[in-house]
Structure formats: C-alpha cells, structure tokens
N, C-alpha and C. Protein backbone atom coordinates (compact mmCIF):
# COMPACT_ATOMS: atom_id res chain seq x y z
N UNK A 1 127.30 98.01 61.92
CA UNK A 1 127.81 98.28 63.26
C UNK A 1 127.10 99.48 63.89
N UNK A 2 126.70 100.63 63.13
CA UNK A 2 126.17 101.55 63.91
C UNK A 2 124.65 101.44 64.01
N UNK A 3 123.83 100.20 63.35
CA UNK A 3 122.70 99.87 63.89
C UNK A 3 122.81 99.49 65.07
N UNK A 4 123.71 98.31 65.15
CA UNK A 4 123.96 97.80 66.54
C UNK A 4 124.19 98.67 67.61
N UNK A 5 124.73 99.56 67.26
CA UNK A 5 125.14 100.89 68.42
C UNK A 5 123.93 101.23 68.64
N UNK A 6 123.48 102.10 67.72
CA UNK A 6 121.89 102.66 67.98
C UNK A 6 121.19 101.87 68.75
N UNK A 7 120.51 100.42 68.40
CA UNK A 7 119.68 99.42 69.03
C UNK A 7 120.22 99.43 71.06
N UNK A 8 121.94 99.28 70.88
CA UNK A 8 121.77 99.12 72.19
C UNK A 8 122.09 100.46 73.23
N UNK A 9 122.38 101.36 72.36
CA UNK A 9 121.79 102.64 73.19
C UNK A 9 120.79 102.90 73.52
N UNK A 10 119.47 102.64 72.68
CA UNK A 10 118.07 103.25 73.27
C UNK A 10 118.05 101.73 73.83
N UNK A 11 118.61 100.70 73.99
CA UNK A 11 117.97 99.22 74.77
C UNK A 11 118.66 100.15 76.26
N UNK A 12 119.45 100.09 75.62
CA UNK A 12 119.57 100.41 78.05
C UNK A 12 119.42 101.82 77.85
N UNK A 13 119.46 102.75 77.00
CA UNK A 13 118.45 104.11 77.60
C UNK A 13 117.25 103.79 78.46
N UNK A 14 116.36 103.02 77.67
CA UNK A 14 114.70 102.26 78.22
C UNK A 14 115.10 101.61 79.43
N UNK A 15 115.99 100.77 79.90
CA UNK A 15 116.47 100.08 81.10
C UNK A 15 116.44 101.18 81.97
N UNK A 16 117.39 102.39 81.56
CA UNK A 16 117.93 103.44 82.81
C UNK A 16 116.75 104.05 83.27
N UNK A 17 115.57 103.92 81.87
CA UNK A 17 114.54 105.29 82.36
C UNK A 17 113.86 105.04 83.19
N UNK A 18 113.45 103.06 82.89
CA UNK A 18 112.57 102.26 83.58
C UNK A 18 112.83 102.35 85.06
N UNK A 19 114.43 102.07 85.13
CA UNK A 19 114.88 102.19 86.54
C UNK A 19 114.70 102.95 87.46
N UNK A 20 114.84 104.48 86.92
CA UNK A 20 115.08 105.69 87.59
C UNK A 20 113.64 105.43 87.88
N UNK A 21 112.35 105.24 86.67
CA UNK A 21 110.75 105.71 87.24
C UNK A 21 110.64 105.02 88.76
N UNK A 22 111.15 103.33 88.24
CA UNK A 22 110.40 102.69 89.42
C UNK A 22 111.21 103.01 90.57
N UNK A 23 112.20 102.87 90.67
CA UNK A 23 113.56 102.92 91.39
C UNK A 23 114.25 101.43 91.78
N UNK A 24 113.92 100.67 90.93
CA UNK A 24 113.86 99.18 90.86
C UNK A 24 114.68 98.73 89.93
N UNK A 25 114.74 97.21 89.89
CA UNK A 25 115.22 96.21 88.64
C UNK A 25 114.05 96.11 88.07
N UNK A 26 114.34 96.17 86.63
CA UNK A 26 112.62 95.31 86.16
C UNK A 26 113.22 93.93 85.77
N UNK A 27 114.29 93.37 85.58
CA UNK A 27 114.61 92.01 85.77
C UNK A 27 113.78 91.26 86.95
N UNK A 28 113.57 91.21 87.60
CA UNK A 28 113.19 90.88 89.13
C UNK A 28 112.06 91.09 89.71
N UNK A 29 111.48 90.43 90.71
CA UNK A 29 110.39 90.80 90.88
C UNK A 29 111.14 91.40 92.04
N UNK A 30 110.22 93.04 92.38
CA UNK A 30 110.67 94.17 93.11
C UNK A 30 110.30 93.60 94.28
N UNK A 31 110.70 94.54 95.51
CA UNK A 31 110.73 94.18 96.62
C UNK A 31 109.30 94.76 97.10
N UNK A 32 108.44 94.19 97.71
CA UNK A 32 107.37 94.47 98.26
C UNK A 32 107.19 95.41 98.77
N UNK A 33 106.25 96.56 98.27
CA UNK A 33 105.81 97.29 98.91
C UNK A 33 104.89 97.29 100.14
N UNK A 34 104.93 98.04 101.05
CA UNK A 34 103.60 97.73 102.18
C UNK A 34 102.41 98.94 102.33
N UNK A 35 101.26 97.77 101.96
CA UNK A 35 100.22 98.26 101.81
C UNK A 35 99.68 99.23 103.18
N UNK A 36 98.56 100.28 103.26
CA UNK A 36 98.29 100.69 104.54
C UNK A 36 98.03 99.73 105.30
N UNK A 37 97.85 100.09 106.73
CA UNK A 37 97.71 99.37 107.73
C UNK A 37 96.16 99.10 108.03
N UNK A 38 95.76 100.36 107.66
CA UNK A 38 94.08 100.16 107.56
C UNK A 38 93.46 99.96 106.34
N UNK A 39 93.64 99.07 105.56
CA UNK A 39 93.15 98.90 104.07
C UNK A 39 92.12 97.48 104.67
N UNK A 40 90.75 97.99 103.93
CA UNK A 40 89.76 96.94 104.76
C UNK A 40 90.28 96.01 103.51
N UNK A 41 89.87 94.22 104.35
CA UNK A 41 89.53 93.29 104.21
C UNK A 41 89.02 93.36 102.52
N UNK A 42 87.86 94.13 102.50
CA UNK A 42 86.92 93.98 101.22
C UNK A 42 88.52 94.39 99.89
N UNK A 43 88.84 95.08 100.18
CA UNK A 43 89.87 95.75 99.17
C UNK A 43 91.10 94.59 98.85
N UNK A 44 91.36 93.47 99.62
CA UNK A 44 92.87 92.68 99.72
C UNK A 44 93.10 92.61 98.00
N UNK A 45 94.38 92.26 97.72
CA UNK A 45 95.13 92.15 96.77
C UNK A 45 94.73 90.71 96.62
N UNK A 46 94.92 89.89 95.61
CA UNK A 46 95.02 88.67 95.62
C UNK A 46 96.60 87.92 95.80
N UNK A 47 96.00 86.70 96.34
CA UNK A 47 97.89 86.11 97.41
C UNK A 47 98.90 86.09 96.11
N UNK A 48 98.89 86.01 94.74
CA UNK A 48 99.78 85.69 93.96
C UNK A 48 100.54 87.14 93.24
N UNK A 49 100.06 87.81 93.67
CA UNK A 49 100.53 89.60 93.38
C UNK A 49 101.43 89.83 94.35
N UNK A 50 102.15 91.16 93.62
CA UNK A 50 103.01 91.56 94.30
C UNK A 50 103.14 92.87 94.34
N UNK A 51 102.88 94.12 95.07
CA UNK A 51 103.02 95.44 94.95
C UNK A 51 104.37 96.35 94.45
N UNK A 52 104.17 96.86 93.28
CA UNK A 52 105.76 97.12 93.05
C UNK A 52 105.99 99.13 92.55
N UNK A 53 104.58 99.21 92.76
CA UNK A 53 105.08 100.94 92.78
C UNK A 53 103.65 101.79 93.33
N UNK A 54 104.25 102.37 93.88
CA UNK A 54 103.31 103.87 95.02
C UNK A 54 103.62 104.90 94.27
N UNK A 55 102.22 105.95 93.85
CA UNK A 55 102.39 106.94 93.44
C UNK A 55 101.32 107.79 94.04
N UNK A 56 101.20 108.50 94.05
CA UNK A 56 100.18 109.92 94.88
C UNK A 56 99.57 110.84 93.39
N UNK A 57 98.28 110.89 93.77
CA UNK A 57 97.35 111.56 92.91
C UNK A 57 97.20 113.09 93.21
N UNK A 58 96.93 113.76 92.72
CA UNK A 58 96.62 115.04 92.78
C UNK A 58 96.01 115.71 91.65
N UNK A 59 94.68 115.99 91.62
CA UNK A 59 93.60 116.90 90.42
C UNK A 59 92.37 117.01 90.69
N UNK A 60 91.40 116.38 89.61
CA UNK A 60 90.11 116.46 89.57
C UNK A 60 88.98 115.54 89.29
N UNK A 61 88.59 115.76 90.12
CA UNK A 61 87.02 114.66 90.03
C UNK A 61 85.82 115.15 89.24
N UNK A 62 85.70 114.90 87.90
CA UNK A 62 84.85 115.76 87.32
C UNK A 62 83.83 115.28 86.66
N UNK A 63 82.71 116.31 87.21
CA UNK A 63 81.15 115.50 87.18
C UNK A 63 80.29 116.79 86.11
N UNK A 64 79.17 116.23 85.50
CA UNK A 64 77.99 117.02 85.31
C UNK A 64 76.74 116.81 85.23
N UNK A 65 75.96 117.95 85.73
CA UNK A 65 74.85 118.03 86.01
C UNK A 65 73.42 117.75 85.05
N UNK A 66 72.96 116.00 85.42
CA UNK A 66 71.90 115.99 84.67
C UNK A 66 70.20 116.19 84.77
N UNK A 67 69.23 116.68 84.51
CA UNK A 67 68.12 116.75 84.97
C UNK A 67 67.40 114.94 85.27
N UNK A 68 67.20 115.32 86.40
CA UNK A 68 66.37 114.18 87.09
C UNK A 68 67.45 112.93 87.18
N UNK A 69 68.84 113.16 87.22
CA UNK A 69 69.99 112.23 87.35
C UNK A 69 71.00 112.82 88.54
N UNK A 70 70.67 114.33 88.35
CA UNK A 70 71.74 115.17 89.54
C UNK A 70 73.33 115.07 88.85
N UNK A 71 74.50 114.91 89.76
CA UNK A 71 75.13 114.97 89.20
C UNK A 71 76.10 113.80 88.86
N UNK A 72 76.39 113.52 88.05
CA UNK A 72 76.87 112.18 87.30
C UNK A 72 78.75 112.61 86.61
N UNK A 73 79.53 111.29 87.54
CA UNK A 73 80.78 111.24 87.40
C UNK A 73 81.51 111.55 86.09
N UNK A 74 82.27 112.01 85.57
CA UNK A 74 82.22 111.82 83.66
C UNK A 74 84.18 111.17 83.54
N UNK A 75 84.66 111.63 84.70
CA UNK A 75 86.38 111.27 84.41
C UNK A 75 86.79 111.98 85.46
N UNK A 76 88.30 111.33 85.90
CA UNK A 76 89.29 111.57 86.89
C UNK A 76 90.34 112.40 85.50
N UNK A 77 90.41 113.33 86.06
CA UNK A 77 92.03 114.17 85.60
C UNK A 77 93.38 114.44 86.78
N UNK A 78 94.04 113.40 86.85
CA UNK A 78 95.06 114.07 87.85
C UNK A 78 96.75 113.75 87.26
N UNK A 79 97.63 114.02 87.83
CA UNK A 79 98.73 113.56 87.75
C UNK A 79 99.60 113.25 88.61
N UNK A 80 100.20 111.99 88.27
CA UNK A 80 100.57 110.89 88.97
C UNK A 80 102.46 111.26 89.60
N UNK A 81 102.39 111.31 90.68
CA UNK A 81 103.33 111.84 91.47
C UNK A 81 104.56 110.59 91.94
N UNK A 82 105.74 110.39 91.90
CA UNK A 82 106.47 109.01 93.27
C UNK A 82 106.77 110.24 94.33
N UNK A 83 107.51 109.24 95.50
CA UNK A 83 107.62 109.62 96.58
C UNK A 83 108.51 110.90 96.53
N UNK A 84 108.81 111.70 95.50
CA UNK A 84 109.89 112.68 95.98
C UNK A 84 109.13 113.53 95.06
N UNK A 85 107.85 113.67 94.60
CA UNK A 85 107.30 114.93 94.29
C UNK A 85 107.56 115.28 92.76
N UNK A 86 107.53 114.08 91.88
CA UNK A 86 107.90 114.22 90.40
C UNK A 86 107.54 113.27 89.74
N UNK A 87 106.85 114.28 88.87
CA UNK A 87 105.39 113.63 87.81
C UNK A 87 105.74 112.37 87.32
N UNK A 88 105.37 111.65 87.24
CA UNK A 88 105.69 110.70 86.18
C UNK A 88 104.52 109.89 85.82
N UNK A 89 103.22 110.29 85.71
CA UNK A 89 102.16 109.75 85.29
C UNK A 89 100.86 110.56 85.44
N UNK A 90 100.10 110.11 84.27
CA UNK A 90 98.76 110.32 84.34
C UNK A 90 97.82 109.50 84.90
N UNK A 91 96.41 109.80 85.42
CA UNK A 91 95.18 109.79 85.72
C UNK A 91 93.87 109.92 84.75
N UNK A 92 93.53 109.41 83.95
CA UNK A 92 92.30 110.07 83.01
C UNK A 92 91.37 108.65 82.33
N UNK A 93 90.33 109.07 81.96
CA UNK A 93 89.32 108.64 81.83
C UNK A 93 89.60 106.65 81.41
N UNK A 94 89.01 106.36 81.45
CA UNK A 94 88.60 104.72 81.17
C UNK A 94 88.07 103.44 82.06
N UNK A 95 88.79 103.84 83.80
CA UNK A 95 90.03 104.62 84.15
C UNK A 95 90.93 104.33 83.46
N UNK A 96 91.88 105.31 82.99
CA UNK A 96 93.30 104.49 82.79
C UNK A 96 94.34 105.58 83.74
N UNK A 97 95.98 104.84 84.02
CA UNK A 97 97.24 105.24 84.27
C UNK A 97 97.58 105.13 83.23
N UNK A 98 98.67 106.18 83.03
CA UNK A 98 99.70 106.42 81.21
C UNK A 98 100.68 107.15 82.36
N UNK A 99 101.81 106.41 82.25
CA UNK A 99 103.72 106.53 82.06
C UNK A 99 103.88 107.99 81.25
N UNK A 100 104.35 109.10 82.08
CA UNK A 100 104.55 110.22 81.15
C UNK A 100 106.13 109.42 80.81
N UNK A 101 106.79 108.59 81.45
CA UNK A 101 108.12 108.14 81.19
C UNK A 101 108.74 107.76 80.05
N UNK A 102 107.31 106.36 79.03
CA UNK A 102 107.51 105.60 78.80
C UNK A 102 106.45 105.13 78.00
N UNK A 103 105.53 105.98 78.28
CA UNK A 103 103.76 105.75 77.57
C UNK A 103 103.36 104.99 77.65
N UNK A 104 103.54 103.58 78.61
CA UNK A 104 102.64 102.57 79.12
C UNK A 104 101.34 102.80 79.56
N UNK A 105 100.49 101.96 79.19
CA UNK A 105 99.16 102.80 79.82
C UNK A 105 98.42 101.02 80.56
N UNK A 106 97.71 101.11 81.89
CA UNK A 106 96.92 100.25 82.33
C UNK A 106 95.69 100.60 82.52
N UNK A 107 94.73 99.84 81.76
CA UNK A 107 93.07 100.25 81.47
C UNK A 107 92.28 99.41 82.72
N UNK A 108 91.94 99.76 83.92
CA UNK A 108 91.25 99.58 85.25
C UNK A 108 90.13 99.04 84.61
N UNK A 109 89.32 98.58 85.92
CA UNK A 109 87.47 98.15 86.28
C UNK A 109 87.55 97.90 86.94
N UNK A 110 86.62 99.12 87.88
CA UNK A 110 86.89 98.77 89.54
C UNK A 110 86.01 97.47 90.26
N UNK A 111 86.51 96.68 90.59
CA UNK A 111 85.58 95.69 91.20
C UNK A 111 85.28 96.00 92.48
N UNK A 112 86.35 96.32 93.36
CA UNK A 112 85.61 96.67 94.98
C UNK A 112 85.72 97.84 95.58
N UNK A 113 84.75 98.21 96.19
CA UNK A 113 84.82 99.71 96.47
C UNK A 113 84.32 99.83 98.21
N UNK A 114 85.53 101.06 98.89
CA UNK A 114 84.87 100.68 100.13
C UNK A 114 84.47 102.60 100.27
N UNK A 115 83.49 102.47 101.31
CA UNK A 115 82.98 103.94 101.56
C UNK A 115 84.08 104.77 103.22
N UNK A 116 85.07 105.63 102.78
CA UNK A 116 85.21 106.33 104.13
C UNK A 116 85.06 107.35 104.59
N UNK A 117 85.18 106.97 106.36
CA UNK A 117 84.22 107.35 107.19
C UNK A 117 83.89 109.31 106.78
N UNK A 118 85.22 109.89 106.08
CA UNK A 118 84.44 111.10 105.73
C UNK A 118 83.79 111.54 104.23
N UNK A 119 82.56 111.40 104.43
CA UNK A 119 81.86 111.67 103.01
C UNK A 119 82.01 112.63 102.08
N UNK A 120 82.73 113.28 102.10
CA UNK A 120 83.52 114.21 100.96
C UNK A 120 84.81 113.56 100.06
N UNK A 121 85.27 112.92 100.48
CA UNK A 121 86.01 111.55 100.05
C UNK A 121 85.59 110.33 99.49
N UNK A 122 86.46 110.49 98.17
CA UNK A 122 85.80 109.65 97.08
C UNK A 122 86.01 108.22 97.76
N UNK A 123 85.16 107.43 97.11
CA UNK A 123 85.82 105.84 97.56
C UNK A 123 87.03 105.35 97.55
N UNK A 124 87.59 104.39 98.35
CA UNK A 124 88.76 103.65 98.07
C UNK A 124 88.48 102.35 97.05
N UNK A 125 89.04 102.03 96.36
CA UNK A 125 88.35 101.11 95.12
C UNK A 125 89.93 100.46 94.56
N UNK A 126 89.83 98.85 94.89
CA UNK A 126 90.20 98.15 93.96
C UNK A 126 90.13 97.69 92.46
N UNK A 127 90.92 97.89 91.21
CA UNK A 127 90.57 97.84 89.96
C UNK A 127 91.33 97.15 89.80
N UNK A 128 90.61 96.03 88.41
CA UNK A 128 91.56 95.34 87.61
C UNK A 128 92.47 95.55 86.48
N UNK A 129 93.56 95.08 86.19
CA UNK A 129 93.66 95.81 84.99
C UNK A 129 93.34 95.01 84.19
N UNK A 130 92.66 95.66 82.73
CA UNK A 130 91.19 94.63 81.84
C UNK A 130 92.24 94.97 80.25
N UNK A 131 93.50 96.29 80.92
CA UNK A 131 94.11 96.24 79.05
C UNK A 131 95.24 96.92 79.40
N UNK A 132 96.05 96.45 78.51
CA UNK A 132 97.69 97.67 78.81
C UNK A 132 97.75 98.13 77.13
N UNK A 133 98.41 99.05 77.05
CA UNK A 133 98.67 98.83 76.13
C UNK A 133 100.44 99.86 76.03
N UNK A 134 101.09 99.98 75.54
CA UNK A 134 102.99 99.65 75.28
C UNK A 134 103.62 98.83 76.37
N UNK A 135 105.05 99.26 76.19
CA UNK A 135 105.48 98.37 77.15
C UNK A 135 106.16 99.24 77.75
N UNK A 136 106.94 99.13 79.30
CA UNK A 136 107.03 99.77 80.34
C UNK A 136 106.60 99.56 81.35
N UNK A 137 106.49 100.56 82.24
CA UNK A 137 106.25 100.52 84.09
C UNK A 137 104.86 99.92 84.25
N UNK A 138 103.78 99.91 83.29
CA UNK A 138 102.59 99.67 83.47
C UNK A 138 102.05 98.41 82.68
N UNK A 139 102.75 98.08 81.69
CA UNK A 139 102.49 96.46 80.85
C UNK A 139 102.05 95.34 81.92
N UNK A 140 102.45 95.31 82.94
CA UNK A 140 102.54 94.25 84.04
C UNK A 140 101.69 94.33 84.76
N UNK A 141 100.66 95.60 85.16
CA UNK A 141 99.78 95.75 86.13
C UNK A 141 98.59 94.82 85.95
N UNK A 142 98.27 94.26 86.99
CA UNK A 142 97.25 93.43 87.01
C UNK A 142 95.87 93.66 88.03
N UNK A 143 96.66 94.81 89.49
CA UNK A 143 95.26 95.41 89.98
C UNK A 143 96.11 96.57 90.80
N UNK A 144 95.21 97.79 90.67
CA UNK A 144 95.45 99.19 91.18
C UNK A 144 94.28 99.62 92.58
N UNK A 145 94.90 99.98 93.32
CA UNK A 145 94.25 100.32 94.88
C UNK A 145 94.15 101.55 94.55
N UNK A 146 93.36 102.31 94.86
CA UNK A 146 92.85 103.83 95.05
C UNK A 146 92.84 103.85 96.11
N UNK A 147 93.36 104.56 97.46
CA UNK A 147 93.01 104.76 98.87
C UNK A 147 93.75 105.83 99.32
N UNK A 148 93.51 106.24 100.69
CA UNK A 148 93.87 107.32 100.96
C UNK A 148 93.10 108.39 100.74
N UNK A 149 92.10 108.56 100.24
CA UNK A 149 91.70 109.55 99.02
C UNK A 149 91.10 111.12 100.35
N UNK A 150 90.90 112.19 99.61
CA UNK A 150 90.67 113.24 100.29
C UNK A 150 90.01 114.06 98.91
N UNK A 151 88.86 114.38 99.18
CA UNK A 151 87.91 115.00 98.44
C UNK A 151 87.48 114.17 97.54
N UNK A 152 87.31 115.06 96.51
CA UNK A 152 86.63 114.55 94.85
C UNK A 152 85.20 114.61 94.71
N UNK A 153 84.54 114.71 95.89
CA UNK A 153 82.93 114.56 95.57
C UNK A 153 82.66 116.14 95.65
N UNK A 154 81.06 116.15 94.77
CA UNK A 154 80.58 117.38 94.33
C UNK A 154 79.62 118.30 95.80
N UNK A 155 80.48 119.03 96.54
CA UNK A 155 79.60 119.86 97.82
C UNK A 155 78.38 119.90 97.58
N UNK A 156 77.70 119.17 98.47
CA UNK A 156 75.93 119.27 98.65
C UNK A 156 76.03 121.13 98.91
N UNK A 157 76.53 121.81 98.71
CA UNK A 157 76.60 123.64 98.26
C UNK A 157 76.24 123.85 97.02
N UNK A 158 76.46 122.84 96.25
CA UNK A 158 76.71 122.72 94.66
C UNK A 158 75.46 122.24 94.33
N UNK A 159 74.07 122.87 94.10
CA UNK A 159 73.03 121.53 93.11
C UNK A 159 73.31 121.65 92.07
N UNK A 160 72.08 120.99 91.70
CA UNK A 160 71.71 120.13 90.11
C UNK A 160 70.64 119.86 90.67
N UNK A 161 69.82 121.04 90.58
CA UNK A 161 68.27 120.48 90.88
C UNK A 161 67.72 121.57 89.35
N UNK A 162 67.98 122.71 88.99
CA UNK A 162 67.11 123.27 87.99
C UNK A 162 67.47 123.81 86.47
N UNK A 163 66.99 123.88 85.61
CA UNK A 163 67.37 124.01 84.21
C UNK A 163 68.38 124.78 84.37
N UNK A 164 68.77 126.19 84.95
CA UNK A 164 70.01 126.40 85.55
C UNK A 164 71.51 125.62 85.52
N UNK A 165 71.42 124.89 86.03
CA UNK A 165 72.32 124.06 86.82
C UNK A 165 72.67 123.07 85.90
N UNK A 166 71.34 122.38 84.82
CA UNK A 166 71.40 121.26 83.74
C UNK A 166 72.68 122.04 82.92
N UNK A 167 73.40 120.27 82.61
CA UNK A 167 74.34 120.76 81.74
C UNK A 167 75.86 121.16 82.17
N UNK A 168 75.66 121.68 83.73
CA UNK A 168 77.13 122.43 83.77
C UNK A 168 77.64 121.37 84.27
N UNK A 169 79.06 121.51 84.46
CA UNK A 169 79.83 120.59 85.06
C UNK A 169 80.58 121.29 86.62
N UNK A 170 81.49 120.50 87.09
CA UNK A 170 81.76 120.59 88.22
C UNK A 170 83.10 119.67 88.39
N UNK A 171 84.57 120.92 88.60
CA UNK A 171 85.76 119.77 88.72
C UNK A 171 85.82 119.67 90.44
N UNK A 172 86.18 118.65 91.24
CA UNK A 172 86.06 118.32 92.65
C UNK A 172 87.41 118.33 92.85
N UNK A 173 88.53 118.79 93.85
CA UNK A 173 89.95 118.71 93.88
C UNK A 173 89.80 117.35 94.66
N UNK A 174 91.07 116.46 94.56
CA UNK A 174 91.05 115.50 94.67
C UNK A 174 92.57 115.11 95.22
N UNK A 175 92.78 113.96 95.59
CA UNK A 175 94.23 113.33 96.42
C UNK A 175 93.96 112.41 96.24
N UNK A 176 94.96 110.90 96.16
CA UNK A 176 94.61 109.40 96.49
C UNK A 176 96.10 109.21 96.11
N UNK A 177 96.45 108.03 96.76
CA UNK A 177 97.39 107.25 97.03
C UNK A 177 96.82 105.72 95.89
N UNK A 178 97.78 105.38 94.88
CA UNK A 178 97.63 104.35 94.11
C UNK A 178 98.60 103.65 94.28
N UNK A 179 98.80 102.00 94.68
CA UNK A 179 99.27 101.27 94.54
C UNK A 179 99.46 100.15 93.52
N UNK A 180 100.42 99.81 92.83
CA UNK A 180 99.78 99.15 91.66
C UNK A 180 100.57 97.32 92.06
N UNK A 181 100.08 96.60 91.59
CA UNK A 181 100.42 95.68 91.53
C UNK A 181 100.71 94.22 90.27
N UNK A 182 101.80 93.48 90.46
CA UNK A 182 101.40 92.26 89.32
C UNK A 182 101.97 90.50 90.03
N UNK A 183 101.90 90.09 88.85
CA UNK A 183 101.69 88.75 89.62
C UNK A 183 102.97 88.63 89.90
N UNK A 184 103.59 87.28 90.93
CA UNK A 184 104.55 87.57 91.44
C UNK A 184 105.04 86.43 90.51
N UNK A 185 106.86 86.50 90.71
CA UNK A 185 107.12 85.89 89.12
C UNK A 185 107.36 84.65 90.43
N UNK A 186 107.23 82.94 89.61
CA UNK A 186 107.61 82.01 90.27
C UNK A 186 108.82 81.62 90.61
C-alpha cells in the first residue's frame, strides 16, 4: 500500500509540475499559440503542428577567434524564461533546450534561417527536433522558432585578424523569443 502511495504521489507531483511549467493540460492538445505577425513565409511551421509553449531567451552568443577563419560560432548559453519572468529552461550547445523543471531536453537542426533587417542580430532560424531525450515539457517537440532575436553577433570593433586575437573567444549578449511546437494530436 505505501508503494502505491509513493507511485501516485510523485505521478501527479509530475502532472502539477508539468502544469504549472506549461500552464496547460498535457492530456490535450494545448490551445494554440500565435505566432508573430511578421514571421517570414521561409520560417512557416508545418500545417500538422501545433504551437504549445513561448519562452524568451536571455545570455550568450559565444564565438572564437580563428586564424584565416575569423571568428567562428562555438555555442548559445542562455536561460530560458515563460511569460512572467521565471526560469524554467536552458539554452546550450547541440542546439539543445533542457526543462530546468523536469530535465526534458530537445536536440534542434536548424533547417531555415532568415537574415534581419538589423545586422547585429542573430538570425531567426527554424529547427527540427532530430532527439529528445526524458520525458516532460520537451519529449514532444518536433520544431523550435528562434525569432525576435536582438544581438548575439561579434562587433566588427572586435577583430580576429592577428596572432593576438587567435584563440580568444568572445561572449555576444543575446535575446530571442522561442516557440516550440508538436504535431497536433488527431
């Protein structure tokens, strides 16, 4: 009997936590989020997805300096914000997202990337997700929007032109708005 207790305490602990992250049912497919208004064409979601959580980025774009390469991207470090200003995820290398909630993690490859109009601003870039790995808020993701974005690239102030310079690195402050998405249930 007190297995059974245990089992279904942490079963709807995991329900409540899931809930509170997304602010959702995960029974259900969530209610649609709406994408920006200016999200180009090149970036669309595919018609059988469904957008089911917005989170806001905030960190670093971090590059280093190679001879006769300049400077070369190496990983995103940020952490992953919802709408009321409380962490609940990471940003870091693969790309991947990781659930500080829940430790879900979704492993990206960006397929489309658009350039905006201010060049200090990293791309907006559609990714697939290519791996998850636990289960949670992120098991389900199937493609992540990067947009919005504000900074991340390395100030033409900054070279990587001389033995100097070889070698060092360079973190870029960074912003973006991530939308994540999965397929919509039938």
């Amino acid at each position: 009997m007190k297995k059974q207790f245990v089992f279904l305490f942490y079963a709807l602990l995991t329900a409540t936590t899931l809930f509170s992250f997304t602010g959702k049912s995960i029974a259900a497919d969530p209610t649609p989020i709406a994408l920006p208004k200016d999200l180009p064409a090149d970036l669309k979601l595919p018609d059988n997805e469904i957008v089911f959580l917005k989170l806001h980025a905030e960190g670093m774009q971090n590059y280093i300096c190679r001879e006769g390469q300049g400077w070369i991207f190496t990983e995103p470090v940020a952490t992953l914000y919802d709408d009321k200003k409380v962490a609940v995820g990471r940003h870091s290398i693969g790309p991947s997202w990781v659930s500080t909630v829940d430790d879900s993690w979704a492993i990206g490859q960006a397929v489309k990337s658009f350039e905006p109009k201010n060049k200090n601003n990293i791309p907006w870039r559609l990714f697939t997700a290519k791996d998850h790995r636990g289960i949670g808020v992120f098991s389900d993701v199937t493609s992540i929007l990067q947009v919005k974005t504000q900074g991340g690239k390395v100030p033409s102030s900054k070279p990587c032109s001389t033995v100097y310079h070889f070698n060092r690195t360079f973190p870029a402050q960074y912003k973006a708005t991530y939308y994540f998405s999965k397929r919509k249930l039938d």
